[in-house]
C-alpha atoms as a PDB file:
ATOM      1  CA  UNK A   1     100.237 121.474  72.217  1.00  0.00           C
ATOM      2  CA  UNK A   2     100.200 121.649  75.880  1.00  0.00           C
ATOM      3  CA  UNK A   3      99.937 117.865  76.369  1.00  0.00           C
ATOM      4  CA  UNK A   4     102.850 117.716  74.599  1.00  0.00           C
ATOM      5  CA  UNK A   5     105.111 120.311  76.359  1.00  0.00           C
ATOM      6  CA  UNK A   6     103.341 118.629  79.507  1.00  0.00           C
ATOM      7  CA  UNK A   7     104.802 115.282  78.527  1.00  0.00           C
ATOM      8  CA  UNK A   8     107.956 117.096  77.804  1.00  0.00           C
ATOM      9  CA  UNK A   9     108.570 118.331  81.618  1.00  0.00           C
ATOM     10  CA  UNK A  10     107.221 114.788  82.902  1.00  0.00           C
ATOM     11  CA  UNK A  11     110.399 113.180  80.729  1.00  0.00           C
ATOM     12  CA  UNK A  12     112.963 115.544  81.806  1.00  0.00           C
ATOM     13  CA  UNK A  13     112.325 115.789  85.311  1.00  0.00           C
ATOM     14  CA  UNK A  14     111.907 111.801  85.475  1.00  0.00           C
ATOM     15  CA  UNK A  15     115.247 111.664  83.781  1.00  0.00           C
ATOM     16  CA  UNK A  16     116.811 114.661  86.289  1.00  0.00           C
ATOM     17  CA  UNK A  17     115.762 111.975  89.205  1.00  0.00           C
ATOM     18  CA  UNK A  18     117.394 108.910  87.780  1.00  0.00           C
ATOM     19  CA  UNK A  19     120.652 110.675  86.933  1.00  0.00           C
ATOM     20  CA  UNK A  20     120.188 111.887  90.657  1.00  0.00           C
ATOM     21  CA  UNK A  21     120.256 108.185  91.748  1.00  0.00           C
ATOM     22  CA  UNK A  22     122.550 107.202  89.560  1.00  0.00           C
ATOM     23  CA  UNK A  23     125.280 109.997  90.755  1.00  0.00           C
ATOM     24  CA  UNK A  24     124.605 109.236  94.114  1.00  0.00           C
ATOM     25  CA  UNK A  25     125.331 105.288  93.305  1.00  0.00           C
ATOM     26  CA  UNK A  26     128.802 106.251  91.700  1.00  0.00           C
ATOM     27  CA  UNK A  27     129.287 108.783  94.515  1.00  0.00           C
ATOM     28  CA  UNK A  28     128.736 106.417  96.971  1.00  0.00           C
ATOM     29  CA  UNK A  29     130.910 103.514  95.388  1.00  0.00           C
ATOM     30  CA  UNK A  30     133.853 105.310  94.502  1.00  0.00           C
ATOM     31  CA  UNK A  31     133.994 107.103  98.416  1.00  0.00           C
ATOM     32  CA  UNK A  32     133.137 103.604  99.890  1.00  0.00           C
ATOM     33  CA  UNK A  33     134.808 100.980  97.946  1.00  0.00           C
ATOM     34  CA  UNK A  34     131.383  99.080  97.361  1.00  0.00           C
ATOM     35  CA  UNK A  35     127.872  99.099  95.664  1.00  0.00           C
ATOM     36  CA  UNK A  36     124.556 100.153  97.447  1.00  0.00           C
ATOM     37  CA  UNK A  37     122.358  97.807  96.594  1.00  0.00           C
ATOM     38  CA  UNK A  38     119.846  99.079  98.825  1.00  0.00           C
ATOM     39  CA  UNK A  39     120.445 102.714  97.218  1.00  0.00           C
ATOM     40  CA  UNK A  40     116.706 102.228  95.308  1.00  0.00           C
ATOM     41  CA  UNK A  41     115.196 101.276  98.720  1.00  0.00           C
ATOM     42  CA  UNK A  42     116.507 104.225 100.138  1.00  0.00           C
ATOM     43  CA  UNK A  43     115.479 106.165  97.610  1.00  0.00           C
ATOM     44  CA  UNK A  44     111.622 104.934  97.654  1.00  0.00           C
ATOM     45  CA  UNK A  45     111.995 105.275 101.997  1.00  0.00           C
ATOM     46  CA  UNK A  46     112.257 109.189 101.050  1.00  0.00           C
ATOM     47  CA  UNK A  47     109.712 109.345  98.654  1.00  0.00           C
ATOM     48  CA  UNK A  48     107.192 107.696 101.820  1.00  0.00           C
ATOM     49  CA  UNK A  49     108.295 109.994 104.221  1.00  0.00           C
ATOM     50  CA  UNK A  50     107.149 112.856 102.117  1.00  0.00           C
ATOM     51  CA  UNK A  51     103.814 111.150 101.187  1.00  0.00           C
ATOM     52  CA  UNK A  52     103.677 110.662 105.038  1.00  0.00           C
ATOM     53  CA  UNK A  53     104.103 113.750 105.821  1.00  0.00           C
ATOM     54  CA  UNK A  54     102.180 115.220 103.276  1.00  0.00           C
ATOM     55  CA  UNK A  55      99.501 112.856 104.343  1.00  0.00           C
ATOM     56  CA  UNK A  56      99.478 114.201 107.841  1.00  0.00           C
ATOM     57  CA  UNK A  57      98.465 117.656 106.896  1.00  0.00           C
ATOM     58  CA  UNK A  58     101.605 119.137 106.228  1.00  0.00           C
ATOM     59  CA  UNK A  59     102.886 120.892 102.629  1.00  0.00           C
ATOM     60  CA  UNK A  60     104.870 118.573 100.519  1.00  0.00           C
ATOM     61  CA  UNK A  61     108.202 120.813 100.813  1.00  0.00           C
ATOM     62  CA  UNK A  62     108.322 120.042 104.618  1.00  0.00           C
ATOM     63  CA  UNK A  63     108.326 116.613 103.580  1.00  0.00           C
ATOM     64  CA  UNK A  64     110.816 117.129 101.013  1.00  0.00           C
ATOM     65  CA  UNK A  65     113.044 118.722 103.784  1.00  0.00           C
ATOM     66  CA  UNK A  66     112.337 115.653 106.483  1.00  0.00           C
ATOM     67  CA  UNK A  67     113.254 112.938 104.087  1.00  0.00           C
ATOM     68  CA  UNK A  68     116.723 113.502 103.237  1.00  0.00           C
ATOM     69  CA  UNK A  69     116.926 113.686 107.200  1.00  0.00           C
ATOM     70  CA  UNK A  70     115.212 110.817 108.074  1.00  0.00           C
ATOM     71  CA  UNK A  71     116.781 108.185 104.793  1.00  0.00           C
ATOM     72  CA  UNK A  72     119.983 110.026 106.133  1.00  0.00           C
ATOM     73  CA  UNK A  73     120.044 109.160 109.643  1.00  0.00           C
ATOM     74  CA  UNK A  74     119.045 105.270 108.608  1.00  0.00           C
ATOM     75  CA  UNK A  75     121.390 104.918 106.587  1.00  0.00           C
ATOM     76  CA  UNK A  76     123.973 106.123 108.920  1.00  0.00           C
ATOM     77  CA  UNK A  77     122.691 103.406 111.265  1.00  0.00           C
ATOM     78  CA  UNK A  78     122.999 100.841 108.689  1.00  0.00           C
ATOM     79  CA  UNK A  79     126.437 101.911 107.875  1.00  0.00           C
ATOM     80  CA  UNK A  80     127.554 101.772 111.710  1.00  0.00           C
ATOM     81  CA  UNK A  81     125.737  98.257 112.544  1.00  0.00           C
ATOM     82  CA  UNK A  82     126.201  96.347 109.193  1.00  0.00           C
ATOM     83  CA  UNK A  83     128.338  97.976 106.160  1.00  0.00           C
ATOM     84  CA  UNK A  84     131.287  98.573 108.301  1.00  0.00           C
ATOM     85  CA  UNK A  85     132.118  95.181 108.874  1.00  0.00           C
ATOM     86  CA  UNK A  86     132.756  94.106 105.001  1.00  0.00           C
ATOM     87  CA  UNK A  87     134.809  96.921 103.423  1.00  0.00           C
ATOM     88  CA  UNK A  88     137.670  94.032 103.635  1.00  0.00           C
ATOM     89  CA  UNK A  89     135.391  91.967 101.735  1.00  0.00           C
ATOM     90  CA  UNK A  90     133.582  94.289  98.915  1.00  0.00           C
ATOM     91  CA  UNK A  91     131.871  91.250  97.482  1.00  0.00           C
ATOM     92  CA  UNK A  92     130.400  90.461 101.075  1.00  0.00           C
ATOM     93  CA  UNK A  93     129.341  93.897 101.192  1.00  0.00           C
ATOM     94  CA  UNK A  94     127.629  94.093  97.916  1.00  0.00           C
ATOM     95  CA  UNK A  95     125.268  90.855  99.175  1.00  0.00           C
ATOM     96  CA  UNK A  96     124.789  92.579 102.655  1.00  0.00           C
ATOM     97  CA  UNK A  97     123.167  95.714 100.631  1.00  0.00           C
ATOM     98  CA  UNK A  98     121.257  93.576  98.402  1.00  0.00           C
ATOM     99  CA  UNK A  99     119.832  91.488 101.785  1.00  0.00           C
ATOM    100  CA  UNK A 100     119.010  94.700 103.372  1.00  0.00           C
ATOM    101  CA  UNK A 101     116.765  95.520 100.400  1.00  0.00           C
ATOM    102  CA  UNK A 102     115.390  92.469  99.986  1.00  0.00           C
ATOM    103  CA  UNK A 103     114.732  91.987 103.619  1.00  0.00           C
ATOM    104  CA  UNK A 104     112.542  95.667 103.330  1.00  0.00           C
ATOM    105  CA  UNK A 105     110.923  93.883 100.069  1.00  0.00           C
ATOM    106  CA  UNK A 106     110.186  90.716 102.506  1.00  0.00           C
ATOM    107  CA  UNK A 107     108.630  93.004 105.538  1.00  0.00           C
ATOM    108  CA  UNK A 108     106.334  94.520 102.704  1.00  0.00           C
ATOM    109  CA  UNK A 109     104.865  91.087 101.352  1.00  0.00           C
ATOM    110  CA  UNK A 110     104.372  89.742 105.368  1.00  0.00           C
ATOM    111  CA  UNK A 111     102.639  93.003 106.280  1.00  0.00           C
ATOM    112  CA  UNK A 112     100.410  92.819 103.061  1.00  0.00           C
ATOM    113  CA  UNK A 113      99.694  89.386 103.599  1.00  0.00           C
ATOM    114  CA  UNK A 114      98.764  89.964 106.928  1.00  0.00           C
ATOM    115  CA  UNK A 115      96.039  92.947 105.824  1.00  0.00           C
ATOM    116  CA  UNK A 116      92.507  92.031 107.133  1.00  0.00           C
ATOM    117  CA  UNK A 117      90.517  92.057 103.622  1.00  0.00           C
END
């Protein structure tokens, strides 16, 4: 009985996070004009930062507090240097989220490849 009420919170509070990203995805598409692609990268960059944080010693809710922070100011950047340019062009923009994703995705495979095993 408590696996299953276990089980029970695991769902739901899997299912609060995903209608978290998802709000933030309409949120962010209806103020902007465009679609995040990168939004799941982002949200993964956050989830790090508190796993590196928590890995340095400190508790996991100073980690929860960095990370919004941290995803926040980057994204800022990202808007400034790259997004800005293409709200004339929403399709434009759409790809230009998508390569900013994918070029995180690439950085991951080169820096695995390039492990010492």
């Amino acid at each position: 009985m408590d696996t299953l009420f276990i089980a029970l919170f695991e769902i739901l509070s899997f299912g609060a996070i995903v209608v978290l990203v998802v709000l933030g995805l309409g949120i962010i598409a209806s103020m902007m004009g465009i679609f995040n692609f990168a939004q799941g990268e982002f949200v993964l960059l956050g989830a790090y930062i508190t796993y590196l944080v928590h890995s340095a010693g400190l508790p996991v809710a100073v980690g929860m507090l960095a990370a919004p922070f941290a995803v926040g100011a980057l994204g800022l950047v990202l808007e400034r240097l790259v997004v800005w340019r293409f709200y004339a062009a929403p399709i434009v923009a759409m790809l230009g989220t998508y390569a900013l994703g994918l070029s995180r995705r690439l950085e991951e495979d080169v820096s695995r490849t390039n492990e010492v095993v």
